[in-house]
PDB file of N, CA and C in Angstrom:
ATOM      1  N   UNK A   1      52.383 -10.215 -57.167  1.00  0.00           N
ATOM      2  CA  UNK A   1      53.725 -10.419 -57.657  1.00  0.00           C
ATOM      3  C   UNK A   1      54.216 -11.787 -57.212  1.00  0.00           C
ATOM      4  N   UNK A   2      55.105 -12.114 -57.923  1.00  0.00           N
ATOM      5  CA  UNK A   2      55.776 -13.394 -57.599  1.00  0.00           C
ATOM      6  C   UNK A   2      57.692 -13.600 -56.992  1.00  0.00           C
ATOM      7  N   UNK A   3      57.953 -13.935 -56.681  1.00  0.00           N
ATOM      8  CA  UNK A   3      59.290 -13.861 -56.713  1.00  0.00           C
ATOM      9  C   UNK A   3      59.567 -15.585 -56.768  1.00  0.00           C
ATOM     10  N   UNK A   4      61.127 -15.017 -57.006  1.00  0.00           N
ATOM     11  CA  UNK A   4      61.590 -16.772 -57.956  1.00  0.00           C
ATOM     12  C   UNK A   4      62.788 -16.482 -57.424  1.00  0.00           C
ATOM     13  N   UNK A   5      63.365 -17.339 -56.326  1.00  0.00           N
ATOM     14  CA  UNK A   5      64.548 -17.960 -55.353  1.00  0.00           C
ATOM     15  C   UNK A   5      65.256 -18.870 -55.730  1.00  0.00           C
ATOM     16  N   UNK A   6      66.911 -18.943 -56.392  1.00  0.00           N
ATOM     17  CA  UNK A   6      67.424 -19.922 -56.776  1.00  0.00           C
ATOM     18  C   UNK A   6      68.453 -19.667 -55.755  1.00  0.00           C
ATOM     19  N   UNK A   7      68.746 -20.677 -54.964  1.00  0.00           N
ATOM     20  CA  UNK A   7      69.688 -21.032 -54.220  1.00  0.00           C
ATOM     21  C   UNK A   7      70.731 -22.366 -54.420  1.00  0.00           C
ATOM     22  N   UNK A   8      71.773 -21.636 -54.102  1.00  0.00           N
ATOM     23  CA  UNK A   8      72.700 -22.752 -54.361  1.00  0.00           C
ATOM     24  C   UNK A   8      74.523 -22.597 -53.690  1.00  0.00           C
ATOM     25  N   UNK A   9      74.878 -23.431 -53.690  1.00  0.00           N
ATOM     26  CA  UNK A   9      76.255 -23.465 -52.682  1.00  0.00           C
ATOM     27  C   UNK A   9      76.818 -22.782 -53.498  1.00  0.00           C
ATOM     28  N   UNK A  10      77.748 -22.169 -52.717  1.00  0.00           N
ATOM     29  CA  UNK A  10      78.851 -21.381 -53.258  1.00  0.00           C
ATOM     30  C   UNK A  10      79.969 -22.208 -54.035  1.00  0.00           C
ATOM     31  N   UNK A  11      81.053 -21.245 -54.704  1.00  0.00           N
ATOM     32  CA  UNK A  11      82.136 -22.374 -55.268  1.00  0.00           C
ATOM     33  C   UNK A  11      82.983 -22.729 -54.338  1.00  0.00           C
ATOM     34  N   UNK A  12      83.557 -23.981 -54.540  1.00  0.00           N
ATOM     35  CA  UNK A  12      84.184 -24.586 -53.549  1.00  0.00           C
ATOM     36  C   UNK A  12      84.066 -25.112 -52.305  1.00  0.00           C
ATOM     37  N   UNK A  13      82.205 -25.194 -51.993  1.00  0.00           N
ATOM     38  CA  UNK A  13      81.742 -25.944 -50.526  1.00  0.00           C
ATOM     39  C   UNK A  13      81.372 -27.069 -51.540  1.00  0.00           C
ATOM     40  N   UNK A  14      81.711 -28.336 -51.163  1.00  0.00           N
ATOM     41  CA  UNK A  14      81.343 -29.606 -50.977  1.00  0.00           C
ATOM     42  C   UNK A  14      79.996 -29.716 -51.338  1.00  0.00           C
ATOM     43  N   UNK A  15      79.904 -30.463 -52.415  1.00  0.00           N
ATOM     44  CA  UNK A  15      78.281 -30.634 -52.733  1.00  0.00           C
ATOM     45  C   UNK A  15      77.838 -32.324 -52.914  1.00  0.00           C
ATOM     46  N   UNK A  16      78.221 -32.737 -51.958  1.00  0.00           N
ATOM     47  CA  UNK A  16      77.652 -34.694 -52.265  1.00  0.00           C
ATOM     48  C   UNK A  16      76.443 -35.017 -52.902  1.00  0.00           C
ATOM     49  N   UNK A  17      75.318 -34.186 -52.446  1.00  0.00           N
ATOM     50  CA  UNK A  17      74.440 -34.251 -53.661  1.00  0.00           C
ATOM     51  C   UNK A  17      74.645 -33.920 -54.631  1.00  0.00           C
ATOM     52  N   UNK A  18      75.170 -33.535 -54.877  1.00  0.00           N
ATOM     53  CA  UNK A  18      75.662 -33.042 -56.944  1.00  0.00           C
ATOM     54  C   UNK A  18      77.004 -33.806 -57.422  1.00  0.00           C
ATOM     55  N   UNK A  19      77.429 -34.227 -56.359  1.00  0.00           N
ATOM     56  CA  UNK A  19      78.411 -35.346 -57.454  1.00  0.00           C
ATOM     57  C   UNK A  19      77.517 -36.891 -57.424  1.00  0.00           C
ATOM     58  N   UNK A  20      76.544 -37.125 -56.207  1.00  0.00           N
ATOM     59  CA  UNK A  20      75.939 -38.370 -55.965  1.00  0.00           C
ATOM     60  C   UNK A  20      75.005 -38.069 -57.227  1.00  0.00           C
ATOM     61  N   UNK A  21      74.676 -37.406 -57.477  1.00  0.00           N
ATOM     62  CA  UNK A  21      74.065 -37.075 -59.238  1.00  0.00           C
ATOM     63  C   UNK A  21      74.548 -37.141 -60.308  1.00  0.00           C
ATOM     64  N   UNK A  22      76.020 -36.927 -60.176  1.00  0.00           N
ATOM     65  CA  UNK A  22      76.923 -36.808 -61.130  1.00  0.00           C
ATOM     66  C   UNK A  22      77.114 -38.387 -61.710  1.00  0.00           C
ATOM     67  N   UNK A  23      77.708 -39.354 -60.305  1.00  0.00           N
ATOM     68  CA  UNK A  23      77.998 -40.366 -60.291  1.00  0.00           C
ATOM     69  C   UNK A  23      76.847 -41.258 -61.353  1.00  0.00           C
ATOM     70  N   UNK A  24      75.982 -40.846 -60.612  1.00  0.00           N
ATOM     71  CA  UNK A  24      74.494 -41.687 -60.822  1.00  0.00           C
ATOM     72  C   UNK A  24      74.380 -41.705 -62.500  1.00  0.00           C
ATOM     73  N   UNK A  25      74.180 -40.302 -62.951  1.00  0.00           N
ATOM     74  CA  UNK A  25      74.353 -40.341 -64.246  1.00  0.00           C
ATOM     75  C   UNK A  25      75.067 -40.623 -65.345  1.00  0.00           C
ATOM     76  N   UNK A  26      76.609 -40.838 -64.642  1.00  0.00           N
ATOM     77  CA  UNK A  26      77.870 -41.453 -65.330  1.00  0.00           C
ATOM     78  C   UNK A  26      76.952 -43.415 -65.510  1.00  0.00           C
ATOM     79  N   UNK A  27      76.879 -43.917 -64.450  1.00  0.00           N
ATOM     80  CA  UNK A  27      76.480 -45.014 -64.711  1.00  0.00           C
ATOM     81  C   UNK A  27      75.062 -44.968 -65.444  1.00  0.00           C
ATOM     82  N   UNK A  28      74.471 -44.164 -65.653  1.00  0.00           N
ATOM     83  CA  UNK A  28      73.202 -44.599 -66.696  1.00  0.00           C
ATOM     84  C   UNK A  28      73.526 -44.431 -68.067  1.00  0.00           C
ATOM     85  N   UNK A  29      74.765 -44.170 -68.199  1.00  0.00           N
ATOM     86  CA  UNK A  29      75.648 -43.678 -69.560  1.00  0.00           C
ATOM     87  C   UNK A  29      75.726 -42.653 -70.209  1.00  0.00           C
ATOM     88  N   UNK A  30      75.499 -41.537 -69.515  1.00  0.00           N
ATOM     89  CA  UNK A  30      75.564 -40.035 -69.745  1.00  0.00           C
ATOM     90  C   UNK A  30      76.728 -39.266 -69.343  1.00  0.00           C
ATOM     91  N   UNK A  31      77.849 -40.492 -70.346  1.00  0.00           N
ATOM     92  CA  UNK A  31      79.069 -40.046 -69.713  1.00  0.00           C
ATOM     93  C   UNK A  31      79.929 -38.654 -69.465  1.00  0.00           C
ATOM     94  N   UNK A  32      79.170 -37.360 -70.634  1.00  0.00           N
ATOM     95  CA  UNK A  32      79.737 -36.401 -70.634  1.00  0.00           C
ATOM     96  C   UNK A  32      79.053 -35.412 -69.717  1.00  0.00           C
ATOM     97  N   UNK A  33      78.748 -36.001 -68.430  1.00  0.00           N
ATOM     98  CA  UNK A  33      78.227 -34.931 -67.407  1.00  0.00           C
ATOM     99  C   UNK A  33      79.476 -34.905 -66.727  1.00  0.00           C
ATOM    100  N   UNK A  34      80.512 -33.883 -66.811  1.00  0.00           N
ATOM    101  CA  UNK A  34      81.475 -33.612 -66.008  1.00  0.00           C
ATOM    102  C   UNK A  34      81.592 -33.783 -64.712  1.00  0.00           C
ATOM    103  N   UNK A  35      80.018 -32.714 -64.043  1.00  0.00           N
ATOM    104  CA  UNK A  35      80.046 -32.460 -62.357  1.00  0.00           C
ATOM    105  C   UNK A  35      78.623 -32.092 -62.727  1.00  0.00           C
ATOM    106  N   UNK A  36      78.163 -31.868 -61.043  1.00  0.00           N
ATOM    107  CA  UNK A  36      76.801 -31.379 -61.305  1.00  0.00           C
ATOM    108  C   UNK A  36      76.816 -30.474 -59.839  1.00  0.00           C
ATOM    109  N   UNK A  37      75.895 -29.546 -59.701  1.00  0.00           N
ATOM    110  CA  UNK A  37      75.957 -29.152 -58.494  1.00  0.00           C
ATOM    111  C   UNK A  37      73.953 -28.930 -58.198  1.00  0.00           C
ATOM    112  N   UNK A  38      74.147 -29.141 -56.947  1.00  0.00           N
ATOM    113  CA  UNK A  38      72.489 -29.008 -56.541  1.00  0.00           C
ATOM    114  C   UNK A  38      72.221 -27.880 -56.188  1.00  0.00           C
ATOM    115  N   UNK A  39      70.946 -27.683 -56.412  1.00  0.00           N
ATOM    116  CA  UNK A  39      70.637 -26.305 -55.532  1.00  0.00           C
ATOM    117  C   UNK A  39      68.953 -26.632 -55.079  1.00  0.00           C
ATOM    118  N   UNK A  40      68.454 -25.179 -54.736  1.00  0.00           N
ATOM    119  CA  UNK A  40      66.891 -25.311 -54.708  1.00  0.00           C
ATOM    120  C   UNK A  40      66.409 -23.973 -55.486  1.00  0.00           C
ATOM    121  N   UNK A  41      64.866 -24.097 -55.317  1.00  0.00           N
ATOM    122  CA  UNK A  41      64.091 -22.683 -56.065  1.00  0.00           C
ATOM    123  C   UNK A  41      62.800 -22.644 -54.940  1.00  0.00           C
ATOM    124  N   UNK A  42      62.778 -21.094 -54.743  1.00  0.00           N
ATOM    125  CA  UNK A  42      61.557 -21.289 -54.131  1.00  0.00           C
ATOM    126  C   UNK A  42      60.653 -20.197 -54.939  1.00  0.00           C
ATOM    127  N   UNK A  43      59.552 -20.465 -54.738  1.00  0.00           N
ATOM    128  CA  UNK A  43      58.508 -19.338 -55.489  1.00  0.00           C
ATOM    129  C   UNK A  43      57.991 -18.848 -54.028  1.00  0.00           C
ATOM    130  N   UNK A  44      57.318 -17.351 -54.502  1.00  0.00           N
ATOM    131  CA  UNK A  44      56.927 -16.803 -53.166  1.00  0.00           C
ATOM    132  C   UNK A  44      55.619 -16.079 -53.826  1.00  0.00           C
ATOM    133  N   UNK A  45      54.391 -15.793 -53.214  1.00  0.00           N
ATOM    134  CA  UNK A  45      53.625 -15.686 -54.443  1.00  0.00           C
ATOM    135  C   UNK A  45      53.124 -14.208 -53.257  1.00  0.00           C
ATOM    136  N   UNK A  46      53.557 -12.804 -53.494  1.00  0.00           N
ATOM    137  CA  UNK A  46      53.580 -11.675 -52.545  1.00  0.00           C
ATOM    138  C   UNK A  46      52.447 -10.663 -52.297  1.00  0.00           C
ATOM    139  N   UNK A  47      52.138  -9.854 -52.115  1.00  0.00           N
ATOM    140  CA  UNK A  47      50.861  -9.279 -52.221  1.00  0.00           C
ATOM    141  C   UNK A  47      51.238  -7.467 -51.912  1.00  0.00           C
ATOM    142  N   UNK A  48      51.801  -7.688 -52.950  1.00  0.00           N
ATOM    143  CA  UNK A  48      52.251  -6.044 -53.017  1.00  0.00           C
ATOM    144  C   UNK A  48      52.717  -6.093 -54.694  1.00  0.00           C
ATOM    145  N   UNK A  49      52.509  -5.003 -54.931  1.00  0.00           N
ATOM    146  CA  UNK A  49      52.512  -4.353 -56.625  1.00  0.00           C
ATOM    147  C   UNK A  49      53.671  -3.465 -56.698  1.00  0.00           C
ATOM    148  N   UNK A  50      54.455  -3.395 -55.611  1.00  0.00           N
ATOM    149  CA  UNK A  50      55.915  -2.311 -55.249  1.00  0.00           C
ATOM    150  C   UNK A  50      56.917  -3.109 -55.683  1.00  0.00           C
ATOM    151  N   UNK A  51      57.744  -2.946 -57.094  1.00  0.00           N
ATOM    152  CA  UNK A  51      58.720  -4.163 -57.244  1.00  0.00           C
ATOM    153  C   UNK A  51      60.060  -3.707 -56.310  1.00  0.00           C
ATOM    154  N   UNK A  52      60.305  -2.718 -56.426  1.00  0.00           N
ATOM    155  CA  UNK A  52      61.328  -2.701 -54.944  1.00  0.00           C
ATOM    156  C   UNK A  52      61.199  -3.001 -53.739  1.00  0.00           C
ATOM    157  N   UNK A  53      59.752  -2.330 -53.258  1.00  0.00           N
ATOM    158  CA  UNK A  53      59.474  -3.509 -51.958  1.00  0.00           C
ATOM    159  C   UNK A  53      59.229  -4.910 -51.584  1.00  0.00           C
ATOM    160  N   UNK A  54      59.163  -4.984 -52.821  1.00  0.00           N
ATOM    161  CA  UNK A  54      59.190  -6.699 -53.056  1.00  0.00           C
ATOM    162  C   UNK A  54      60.468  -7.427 -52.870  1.00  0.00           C
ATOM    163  N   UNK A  55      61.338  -7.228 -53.554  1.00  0.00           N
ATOM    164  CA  UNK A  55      63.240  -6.807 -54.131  1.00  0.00           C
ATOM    165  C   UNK A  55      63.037  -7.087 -52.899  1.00  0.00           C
ATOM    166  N   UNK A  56      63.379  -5.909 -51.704  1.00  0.00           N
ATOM    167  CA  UNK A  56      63.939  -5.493 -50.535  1.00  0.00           C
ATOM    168  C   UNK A  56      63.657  -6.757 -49.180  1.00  0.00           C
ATOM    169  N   UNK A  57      62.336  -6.882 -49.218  1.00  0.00           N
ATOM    170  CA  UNK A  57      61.512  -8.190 -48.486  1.00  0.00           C
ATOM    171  C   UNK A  57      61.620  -9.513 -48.621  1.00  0.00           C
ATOM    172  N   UNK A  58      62.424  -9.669 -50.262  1.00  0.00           N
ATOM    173  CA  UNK A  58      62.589 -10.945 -50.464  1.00  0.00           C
ATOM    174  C   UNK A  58      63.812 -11.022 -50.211  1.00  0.00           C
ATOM    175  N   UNK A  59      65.027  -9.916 -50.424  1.00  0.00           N
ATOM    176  CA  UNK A  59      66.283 -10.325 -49.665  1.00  0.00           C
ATOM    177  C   UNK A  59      66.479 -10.109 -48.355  1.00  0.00           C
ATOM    178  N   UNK A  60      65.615  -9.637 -47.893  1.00  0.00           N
ATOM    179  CA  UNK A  60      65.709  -9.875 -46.300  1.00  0.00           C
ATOM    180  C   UNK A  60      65.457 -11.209 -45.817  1.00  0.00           C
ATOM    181  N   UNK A  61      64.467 -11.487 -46.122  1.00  0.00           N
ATOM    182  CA  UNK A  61      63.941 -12.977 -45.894  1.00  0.00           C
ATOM    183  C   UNK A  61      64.969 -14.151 -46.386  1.00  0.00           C
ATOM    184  N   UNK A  62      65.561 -13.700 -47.391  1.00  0.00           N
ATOM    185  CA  UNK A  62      66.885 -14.661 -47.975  1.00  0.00           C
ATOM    186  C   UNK A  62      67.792 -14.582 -46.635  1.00  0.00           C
ATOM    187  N   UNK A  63      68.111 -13.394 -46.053  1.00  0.00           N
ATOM    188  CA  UNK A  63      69.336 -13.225 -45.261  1.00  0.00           C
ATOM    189  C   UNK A  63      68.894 -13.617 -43.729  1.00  0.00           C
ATOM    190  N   UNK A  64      67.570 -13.708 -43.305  1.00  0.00           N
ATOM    191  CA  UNK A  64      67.481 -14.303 -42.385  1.00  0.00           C
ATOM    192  C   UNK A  64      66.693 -15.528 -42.415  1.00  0.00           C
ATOM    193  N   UNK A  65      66.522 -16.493 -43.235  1.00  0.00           N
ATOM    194  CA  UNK A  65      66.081 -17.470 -43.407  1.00  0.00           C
ATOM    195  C   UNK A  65      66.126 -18.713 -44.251  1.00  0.00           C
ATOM    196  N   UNK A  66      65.949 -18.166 -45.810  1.00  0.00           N
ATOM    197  CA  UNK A  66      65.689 -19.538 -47.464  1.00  0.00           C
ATOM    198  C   UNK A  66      66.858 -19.669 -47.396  1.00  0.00           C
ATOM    199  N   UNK A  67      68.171 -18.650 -47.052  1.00  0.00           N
ATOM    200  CA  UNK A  67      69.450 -19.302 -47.332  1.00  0.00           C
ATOM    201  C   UNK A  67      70.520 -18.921 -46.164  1.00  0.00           C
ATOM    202  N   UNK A  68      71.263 -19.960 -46.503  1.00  0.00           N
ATOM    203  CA  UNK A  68      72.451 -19.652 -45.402  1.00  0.00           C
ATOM    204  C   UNK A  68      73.469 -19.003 -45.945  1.00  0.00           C
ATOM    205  N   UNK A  69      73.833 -17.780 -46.007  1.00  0.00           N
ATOM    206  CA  UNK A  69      74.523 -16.758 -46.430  1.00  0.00           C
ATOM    207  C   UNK A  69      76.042 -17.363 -46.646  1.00  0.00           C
ATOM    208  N   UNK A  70      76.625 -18.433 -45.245  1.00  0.00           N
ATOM    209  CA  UNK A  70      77.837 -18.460 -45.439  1.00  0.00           C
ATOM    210  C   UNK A  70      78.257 -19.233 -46.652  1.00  0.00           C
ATOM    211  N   UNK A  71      77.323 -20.270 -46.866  1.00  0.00           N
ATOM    212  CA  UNK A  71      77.537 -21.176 -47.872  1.00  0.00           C
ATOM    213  C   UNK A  71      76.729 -21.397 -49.301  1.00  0.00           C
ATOM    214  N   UNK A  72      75.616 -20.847 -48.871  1.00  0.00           N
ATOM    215  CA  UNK A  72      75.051 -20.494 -50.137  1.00  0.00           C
ATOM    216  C   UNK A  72      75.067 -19.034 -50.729  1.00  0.00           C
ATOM    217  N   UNK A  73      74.652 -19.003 -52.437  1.00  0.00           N
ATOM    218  CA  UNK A  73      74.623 -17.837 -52.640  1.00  0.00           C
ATOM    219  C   UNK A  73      73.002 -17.752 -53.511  1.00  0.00           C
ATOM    220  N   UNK A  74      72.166 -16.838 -53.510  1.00  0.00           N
ATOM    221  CA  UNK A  74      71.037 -16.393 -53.684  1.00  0.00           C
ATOM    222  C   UNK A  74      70.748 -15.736 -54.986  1.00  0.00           C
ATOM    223  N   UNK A  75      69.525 -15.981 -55.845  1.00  0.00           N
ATOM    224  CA  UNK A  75      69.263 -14.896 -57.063  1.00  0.00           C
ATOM    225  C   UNK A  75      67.953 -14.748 -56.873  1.00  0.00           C
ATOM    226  N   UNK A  76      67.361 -13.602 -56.729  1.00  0.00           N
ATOM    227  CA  UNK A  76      65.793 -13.235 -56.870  1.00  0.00           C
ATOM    228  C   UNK A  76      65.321 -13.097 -57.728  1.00  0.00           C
ATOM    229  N   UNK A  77      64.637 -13.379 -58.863  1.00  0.00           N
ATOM    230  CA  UNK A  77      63.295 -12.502 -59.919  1.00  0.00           C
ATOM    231  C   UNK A  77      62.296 -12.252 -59.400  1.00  0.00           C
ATOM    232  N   UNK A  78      62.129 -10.990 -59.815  1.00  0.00           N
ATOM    233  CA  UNK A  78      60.535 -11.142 -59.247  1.00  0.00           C
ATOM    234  C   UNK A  78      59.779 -10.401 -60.686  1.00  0.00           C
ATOM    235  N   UNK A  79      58.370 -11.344 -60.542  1.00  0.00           N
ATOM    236  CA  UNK A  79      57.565 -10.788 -61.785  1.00  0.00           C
ATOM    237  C   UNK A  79      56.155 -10.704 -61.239  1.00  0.00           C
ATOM    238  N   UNK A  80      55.699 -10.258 -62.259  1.00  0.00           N
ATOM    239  CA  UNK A  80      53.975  -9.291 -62.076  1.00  0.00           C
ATOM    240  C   UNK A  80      53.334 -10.432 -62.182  1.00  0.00           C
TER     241      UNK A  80
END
C-alpha cells in the first residue's frame, strides 16, 4: 500500500513562502495569481494490505511527527 501526505498551514498562519511565490510570479507576469500558499506531500510506501491499519498508522505518525498539528493541517490517501 501506499499512502499520500499533503500537508499544509492552516488558515491564517503566515506563509512567506507562499507569498515569496506569489510575489515572484506577479513579476514574471502572471499577474492573476492572487496568493499562493505552500505546503508539502509525502509518499509512504507501507507493507500491510489492512487499509484501516494503514489509515490508523499513518495518522499517528502525522500526529507525532510529518506534521505539526498546531499549525499545520494534514490529508491522507492511501491506495493499493
Amino acid at each position: 500500500m501506499k499512502a499520500i501526505i499533503h500537508i499544509e498551514l492552516k488558515p491564517g498562519v503566515l506563509d512567506p513562502q507562499g507569498r515569496t511565490i506569489a510575489r515572484s510570479l506577479a513579476h514574471l507576469g502572471f499577474g492573476d495569481v492572487k496568493g499562493a500558499r505552500q505546503g508539502k506531500t509525502i509518499e509512504l510506501d507501507l507493507n500491510t494490505e489492512d487499509k484501516k491499519i494503514a489509515q490508523a498508522q499513518v495518522k499517528e505518525m502525522c500526529e507525532q511527527l510529518l506534521a505539526n498539528t498546531v499549525i499545520e493541517n494534514y490529508h491522507i490517501k492511501i491506495t493499493e
